[in-house]
Protein backbone atom coordinates (compact mmCIF):
# COMPACT_ATOMS: atom_id res chain seq x y z
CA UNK A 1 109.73 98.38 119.92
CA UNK A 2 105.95 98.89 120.13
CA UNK A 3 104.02 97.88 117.30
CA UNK A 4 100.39 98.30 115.91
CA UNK A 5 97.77 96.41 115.69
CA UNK A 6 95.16 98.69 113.52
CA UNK A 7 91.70 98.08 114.20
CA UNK A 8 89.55 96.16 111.63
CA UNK A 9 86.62 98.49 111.27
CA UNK A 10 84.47 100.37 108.60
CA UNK A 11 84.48 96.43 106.90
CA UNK A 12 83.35 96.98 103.36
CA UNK A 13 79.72 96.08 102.73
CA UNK A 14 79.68 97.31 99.37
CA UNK A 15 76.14 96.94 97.26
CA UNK A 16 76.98 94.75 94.28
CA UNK A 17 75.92 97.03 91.41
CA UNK A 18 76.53 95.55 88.17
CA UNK A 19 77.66 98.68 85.95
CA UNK A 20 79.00 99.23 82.21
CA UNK A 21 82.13 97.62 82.45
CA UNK A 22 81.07 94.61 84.66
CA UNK A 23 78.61 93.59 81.63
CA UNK A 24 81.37 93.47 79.37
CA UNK A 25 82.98 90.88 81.44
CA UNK A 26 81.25 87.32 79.38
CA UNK A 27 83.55 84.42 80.24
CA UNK A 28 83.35 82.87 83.75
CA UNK A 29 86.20 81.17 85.82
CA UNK A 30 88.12 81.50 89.25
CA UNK A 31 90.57 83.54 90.58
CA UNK A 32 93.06 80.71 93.02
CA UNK A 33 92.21 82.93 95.82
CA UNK A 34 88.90 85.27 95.93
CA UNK A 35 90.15 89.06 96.97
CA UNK A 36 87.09 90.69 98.57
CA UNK A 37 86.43 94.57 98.99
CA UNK A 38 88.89 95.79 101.50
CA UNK A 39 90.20 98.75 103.59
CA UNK A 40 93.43 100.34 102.94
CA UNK A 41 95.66 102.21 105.43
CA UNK A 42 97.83 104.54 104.49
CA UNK A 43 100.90 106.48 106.06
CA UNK A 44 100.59 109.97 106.95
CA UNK A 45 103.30 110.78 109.34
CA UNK A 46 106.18 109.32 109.92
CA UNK A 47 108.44 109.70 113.12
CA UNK A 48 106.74 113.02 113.36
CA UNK A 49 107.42 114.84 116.83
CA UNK A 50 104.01 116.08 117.06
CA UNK A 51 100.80 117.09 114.48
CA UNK A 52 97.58 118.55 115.24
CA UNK A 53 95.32 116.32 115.44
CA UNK A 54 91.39 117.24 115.04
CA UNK A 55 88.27 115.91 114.91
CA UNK A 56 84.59 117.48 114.17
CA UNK A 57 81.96 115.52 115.33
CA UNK A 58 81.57 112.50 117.52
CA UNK A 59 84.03 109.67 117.92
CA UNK A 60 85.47 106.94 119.79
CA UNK A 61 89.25 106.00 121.21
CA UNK A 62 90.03 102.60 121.16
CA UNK A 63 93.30 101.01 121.77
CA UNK A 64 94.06 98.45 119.56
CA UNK A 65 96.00 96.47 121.54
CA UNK A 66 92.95 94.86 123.01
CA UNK A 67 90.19 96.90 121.04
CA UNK A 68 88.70 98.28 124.32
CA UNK A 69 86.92 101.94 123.84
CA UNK A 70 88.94 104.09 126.53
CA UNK A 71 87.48 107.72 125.37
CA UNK A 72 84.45 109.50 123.21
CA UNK A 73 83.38 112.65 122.79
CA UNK A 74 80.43 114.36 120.87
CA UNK A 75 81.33 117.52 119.80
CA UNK A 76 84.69 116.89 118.77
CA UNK A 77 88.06 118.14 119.84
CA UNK A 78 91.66 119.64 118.44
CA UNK A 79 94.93 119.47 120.09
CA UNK A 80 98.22 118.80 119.26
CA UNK A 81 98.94 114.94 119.69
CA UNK A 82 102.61 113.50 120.35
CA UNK A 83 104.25 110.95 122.21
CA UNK A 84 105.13 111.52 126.20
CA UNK A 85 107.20 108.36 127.85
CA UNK A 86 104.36 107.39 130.06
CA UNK A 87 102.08 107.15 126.98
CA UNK A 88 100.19 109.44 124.30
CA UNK A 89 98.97 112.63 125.02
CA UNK A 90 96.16 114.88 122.99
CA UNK A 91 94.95 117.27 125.19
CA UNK A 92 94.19 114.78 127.99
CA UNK A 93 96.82 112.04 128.73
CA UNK A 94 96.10 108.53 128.06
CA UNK A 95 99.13 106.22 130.64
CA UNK A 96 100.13 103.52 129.88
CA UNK A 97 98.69 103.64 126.23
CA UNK A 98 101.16 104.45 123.35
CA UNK A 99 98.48 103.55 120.52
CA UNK A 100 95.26 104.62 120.03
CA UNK A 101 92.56 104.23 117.14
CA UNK A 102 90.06 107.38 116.63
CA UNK A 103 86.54 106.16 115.03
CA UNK A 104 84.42 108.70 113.68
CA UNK A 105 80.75 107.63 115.08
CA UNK A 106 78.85 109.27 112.65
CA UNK A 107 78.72 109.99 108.71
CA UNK A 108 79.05 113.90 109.40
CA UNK A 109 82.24 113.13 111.85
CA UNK A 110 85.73 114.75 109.61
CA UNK A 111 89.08 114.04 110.69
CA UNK A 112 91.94 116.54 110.09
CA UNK A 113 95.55 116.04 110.62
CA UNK A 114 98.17 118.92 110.15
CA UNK A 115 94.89 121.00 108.52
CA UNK A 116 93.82 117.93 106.07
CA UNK A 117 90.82 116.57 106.07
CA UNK A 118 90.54 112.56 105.88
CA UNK A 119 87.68 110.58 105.57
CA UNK A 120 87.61 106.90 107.50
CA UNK A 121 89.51 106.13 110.57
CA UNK A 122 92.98 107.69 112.47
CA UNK A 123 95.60 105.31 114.33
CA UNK A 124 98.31 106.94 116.42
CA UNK A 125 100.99 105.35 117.72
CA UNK A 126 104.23 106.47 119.37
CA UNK A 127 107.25 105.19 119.43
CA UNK A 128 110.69 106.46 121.99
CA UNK A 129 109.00 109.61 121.91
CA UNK A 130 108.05 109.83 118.30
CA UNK A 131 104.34 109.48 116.61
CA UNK A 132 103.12 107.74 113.83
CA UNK A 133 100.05 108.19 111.94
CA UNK A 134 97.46 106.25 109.50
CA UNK A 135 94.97 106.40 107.94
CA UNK A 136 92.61 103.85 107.30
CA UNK A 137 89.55 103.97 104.58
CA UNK A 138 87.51 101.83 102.43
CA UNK A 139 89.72 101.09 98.89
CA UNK A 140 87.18 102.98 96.75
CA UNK A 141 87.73 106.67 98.97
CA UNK A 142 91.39 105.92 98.93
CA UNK A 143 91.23 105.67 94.78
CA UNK A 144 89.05 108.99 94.67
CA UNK A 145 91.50 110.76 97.17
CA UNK A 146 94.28 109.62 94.82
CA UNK A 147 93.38 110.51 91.71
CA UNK A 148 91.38 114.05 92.60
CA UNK A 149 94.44 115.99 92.98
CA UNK A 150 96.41 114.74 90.46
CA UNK A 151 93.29 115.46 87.54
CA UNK A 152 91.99 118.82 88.94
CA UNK A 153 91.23 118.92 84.75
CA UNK A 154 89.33 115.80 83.70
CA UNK A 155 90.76 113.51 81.22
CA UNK A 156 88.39 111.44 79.03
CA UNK A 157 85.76 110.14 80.54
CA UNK A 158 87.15 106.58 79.54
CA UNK A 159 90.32 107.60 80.10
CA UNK A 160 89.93 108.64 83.68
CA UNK A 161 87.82 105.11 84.14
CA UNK A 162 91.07 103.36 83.00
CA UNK A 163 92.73 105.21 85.54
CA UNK A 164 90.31 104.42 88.49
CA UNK A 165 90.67 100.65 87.15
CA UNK A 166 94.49 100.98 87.46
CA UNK A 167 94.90 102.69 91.06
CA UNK A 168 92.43 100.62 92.26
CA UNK A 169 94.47 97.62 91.01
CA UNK A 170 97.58 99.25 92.38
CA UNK A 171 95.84 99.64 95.96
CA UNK A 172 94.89 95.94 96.25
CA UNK A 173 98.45 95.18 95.26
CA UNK A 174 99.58 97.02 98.19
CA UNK A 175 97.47 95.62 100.61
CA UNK A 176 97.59 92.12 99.87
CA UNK A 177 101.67 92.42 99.73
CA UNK A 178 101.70 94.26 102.85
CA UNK A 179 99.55 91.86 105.34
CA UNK A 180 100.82 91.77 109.39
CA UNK A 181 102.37 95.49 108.08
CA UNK A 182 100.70 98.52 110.17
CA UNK A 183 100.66 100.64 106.29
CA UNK A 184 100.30 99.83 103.04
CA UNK A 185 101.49 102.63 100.89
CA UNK A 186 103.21 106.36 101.77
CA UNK A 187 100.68 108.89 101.24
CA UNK A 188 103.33 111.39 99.52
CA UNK A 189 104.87 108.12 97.63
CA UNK A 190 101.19 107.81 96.50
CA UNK A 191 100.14 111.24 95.79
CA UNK A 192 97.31 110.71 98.10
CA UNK A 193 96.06 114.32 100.19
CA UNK A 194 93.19 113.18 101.82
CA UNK A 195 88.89 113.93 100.96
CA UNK A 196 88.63 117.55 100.43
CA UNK A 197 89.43 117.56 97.64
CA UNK A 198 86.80 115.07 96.16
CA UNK A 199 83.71 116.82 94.50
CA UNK A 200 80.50 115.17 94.57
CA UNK A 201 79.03 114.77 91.00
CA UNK A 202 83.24 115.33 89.36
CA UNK A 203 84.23 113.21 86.58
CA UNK A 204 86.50 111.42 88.85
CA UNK A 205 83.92 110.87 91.25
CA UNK A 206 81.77 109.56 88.20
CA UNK A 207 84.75 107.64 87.20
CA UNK A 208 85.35 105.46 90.15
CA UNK A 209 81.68 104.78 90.83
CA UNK A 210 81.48 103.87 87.74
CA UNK A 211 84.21 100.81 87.86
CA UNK A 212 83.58 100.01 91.33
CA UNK A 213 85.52 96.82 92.54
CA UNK A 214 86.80 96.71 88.93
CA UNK A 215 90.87 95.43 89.54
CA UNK A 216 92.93 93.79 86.51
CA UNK A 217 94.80 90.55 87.73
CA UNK A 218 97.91 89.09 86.14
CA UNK A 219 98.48 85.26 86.31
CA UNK A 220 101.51 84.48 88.85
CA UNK A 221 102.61 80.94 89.38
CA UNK A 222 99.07 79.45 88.88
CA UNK A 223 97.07 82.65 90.97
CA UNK A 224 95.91 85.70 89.40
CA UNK A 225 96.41 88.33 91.58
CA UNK A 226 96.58 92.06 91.52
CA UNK A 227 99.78 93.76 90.44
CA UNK A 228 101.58 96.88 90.70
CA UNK A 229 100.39 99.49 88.26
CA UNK A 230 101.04 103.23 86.95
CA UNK A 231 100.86 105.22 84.13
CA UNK A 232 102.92 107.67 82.27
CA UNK A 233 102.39 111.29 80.72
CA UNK A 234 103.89 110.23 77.41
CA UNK A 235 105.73 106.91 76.59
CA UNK A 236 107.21 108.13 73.54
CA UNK A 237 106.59 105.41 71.53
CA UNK A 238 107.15 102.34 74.31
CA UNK A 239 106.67 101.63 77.37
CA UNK A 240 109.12 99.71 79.86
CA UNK A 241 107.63 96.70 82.52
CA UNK A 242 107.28 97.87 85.95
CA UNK A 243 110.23 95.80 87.43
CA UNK A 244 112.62 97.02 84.62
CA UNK A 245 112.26 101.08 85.96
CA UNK A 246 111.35 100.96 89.99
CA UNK A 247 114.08 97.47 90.09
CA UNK A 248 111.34 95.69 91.88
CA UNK A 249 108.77 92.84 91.77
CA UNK A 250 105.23 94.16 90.64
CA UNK A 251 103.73 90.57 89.20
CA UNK A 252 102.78 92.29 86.36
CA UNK A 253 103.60 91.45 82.95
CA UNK A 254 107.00 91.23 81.69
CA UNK A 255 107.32 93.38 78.98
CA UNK A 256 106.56 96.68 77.75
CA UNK A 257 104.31 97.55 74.78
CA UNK A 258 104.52 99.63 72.01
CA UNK A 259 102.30 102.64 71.33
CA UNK A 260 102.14 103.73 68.21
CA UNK A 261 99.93 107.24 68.78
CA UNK A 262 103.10 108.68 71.40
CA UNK A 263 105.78 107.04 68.73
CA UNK A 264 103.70 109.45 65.93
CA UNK A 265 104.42 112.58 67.91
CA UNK A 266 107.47 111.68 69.48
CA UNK A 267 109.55 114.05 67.81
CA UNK A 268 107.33 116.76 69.39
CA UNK A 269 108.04 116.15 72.70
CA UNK A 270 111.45 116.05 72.62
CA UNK A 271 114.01 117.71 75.01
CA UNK A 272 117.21 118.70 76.60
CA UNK A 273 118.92 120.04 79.84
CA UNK A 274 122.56 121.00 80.37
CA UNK A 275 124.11 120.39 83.72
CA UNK A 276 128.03 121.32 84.68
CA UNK A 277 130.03 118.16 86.18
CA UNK A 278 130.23 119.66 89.40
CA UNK A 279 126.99 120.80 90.04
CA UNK A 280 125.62 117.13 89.26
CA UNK A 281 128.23 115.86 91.42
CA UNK A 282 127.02 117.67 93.97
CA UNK A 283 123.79 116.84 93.71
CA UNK A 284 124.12 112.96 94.25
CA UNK A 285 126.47 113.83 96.90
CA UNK A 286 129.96 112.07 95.03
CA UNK A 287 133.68 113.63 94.71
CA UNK A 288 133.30 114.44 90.89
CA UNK A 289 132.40 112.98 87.49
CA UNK A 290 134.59 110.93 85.39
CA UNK A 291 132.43 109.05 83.29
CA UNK A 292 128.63 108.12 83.38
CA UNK A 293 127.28 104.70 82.05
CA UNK A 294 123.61 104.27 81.07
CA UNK A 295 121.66 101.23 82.30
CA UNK A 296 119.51 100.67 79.38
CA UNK A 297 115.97 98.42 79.48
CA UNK A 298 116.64 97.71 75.59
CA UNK A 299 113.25 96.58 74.51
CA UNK A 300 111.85 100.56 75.55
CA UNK A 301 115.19 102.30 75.41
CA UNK A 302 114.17 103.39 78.84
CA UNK A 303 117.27 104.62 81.36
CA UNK A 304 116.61 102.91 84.97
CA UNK A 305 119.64 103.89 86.30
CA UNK A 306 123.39 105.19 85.71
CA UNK A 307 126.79 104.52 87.00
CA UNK A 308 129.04 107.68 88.09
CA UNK A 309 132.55 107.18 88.15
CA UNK A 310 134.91 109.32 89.37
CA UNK A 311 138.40 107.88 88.64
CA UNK A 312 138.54 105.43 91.88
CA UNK A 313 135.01 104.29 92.71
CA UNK A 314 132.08 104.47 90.89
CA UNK A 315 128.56 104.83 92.35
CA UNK A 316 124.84 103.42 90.80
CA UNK A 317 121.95 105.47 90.84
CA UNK A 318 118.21 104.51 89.82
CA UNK A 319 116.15 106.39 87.67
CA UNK A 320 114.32 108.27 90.31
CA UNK A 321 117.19 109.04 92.31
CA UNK A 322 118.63 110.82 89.11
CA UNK A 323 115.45 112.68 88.37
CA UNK A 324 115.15 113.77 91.52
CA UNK A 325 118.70 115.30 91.59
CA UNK A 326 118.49 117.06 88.35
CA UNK A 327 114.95 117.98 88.44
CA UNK A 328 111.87 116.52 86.87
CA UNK A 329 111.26 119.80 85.14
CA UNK A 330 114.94 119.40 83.58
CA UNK A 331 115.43 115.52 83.08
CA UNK A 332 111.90 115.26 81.70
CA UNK A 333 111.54 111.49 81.10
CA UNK A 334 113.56 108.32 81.26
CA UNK A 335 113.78 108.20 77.71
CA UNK A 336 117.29 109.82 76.99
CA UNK A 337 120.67 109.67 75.98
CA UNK A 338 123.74 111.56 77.23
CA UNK A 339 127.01 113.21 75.97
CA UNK A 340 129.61 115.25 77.73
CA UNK A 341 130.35 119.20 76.51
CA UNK A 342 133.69 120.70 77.73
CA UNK A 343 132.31 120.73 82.07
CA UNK A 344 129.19 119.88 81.67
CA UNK A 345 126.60 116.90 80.72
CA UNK A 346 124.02 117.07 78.20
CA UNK A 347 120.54 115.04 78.82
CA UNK A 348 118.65 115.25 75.52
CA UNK A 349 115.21 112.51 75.17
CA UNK A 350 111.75 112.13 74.43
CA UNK A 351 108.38 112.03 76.22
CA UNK A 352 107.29 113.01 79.40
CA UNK A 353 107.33 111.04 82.73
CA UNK A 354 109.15 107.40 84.16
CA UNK A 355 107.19 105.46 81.01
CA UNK A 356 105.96 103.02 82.77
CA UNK A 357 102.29 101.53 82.57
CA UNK A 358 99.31 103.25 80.64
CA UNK A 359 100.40 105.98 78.38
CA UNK A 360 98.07 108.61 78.65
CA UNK A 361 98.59 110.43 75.50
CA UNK A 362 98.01 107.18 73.67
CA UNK A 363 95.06 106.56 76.09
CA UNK A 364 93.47 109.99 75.15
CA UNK A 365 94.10 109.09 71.13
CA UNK A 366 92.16 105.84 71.63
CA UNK A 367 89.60 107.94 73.61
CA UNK A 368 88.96 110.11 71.20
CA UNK A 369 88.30 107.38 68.34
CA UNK A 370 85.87 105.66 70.72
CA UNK A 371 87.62 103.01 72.08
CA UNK A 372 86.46 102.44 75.88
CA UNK A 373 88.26 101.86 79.32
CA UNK A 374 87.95 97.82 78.77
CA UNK A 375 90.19 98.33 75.40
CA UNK A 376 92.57 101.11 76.17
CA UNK A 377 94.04 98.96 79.31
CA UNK A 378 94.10 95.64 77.00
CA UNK A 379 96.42 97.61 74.76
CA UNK A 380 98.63 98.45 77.54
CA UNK A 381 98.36 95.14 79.79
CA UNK A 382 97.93 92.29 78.27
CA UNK A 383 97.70 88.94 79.21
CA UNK A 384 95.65 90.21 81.96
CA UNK A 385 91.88 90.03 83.74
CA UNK A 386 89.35 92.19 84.47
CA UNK A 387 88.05 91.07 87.73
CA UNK A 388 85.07 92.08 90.52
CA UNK A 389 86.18 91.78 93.52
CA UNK A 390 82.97 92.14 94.92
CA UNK A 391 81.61 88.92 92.82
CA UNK A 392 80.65 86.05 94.56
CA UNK A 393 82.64 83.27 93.65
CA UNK A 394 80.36 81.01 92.05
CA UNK A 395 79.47 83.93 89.56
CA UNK A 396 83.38 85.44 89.21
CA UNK A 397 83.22 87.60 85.74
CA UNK A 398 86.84 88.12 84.40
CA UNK A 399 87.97 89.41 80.48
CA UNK A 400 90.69 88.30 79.17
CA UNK A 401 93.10 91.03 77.25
């Protein structure tokens, strides 16, 4: 199997501007192992036949295999890109070559792939006659492109800097987990859709240059290092650890917190969807439905999973998996209970979303009584660091929360 080798280009030379938050940080030590600013890449298409493939401006083609230029072009070109067996093909044929690394070679240069505009660099490769396709961009775009359409109405301003903290945290996770990998996180997984979407002067725009290099770190067998982070529409009261809900590492902390402002209006969000046996069933694609077990995180009272039996064999399901057979619009949060009706199952809970991370109802009540970004993330990770990754060592800031 071919593999990639991606380029190391567009190396971060950030300006070390100290902002707001960084003069908070008043106790000095070391991180085990410095992170420094860093590019990202990130999966757009995968095993795709073909995708049109575009690009406005000037470029270069470089294979990454041996980082040799083989093509440029100055006013740009659009065809439809996919793998032949003698190599890749958009519009001209390149033999031989079944990778290729598009560079834009100015600032004005856009990328587009399928009709979505990207900002940083493209990497194709194919493999038995299918393509893949990445994206690779400095940490700081990748945060904007994240969070822009998932906010088209601005939080809090300190809200959405908590937020730019925490993805940005999240994306150095991924990279440093994922080194000698050709991507570090799924675009769709990630919510990420690309530049266009980023206004110049928005509050999220404001937001992330605001807390620029700003990552929490979590202590880890003697390193702090950066750990897998979200956040939640409405905890309901408590929040679950990471592991406990996606049933994976994060090196985060261990246990949830509780938050009192969500547990104050949890009655008001609560909920509850009917669903027949069968049609369930159905959905997660087993015979029929006995019985159904809970798998309970106790300290949150958060569901991460269930157990379907039908009489011979029974079958476990994670949270998502369940969500995303009943409906996020129906099973509304993992904060439920369950009881059977004649042929059907009743879901009845509280809150809104996985609850996992920074609850942003909570975050918007501390917000509004003028709390800032630094304290609304202590209250939901503590034991944690604020670091710079663009510090230099011998002046590495960190707060403990």
């Amino acid at each position: 199997m071919k593999t990639i080798a991606v380029a190391a280009m567009f190396c971060s030379l950030f300006a070390s501007a100290a902002s707001t938050y960084e003069r908070k940080c008043d106790t000095m030590s070391h991180l085990a192992e410095p992170i420094s600013p860093k590019n990202i890449q990130i999966l757009l298409e995968r095993d795709a036949t073909e995708a049109l493939l575009e690009v406005k401006g000037p470029y270069y083609i470089i294979n990454p295999h041996d980082n040799i230029r083989i093509a440029s072009g100055l006013l740009g070109k659009r065809f439809i890109v996919h793998e032949l067996e003698s190599g890749l093909k958009w519009g001209e044929e390149f033999p031989g070559i079944h990778q290729i690394y598009i560079k834009p070679r100015s600032e004005e240069t856009s990328i587009f792939v399928n009709g979505i505009q990207y900002d940083g660099a493209i990497a194709i490769y194919g493999v038995a006659g299918m393509i893949n396709i990445v994206n690779e961009i400095d940490i700081e775009s990748y945060v904007k492109g994240v969070l822009a359409p998932q906010f088209p109405n601005a939080s809090e301003a300190e809200v959405m800097s908590a937020l730019a903290i925490l993805t940005r945290t999240d994306a150095y996770y991924r990279t440093t987990r994922s080194n000698g990998g050709f991507w570090h996180v799924n675009a769709q997984e990630a919510g990420y859709l690309g530049s266009a979407l980023i206004v110049d002067g928005s509050p999220i725009q404001k937001a992330v240059d605001s807390t620029k290099h700003l990552i929490l770190v979590h202590s880890q067998q003697g390193k702090n290092l950066p750990f897998a982070t979200t956040w939640t529409e409405n905890s309901a009261g408590k929040t679950a650890p990471y592991f406990s809900l996606f049933r994976k590492e994060g090196f985060g902390p261990e246990k949830g917190v509780e938050a009192p402002h969500a547990q104050l209006a949890r009655l008001e969000t609560k909920w509850s969807h009917q669903i027949s046996k069968k049609s369930l069933a159905h959905a997660l694609g087993v015979p029929q439905i006995k019985t159904m077990d809970l798998f309970i995180d106790h300290p949150s009272n958060k569901v991460y999973g269930i157990r379907v039996k039908d009489g011979v064999a029974s079958y476990d399901f994670d949270f998502f998996t369940l969500q995303n057979c009943v409906g996020k619009n129906h099973l509304v949060s993992s904060d439920f209970t369950i009881s059977f009706k004649d042929d059907a199952i009743v879901f009845s809970g509280y809150g809104k979303g996985h609850g996992v991370g920074l609850c942003l109802y909570s975050a918007e009540a501390l917000a509004h009584n003028g709390e800032n970004a630094i304290k609304i993330l202590s209250k939901f990770f503590p034991e944690t660091y604020l670091y710079n990754v663009n510090a230099q060592p011998e002046r590495l800031e960190r707060e403990r929360f």
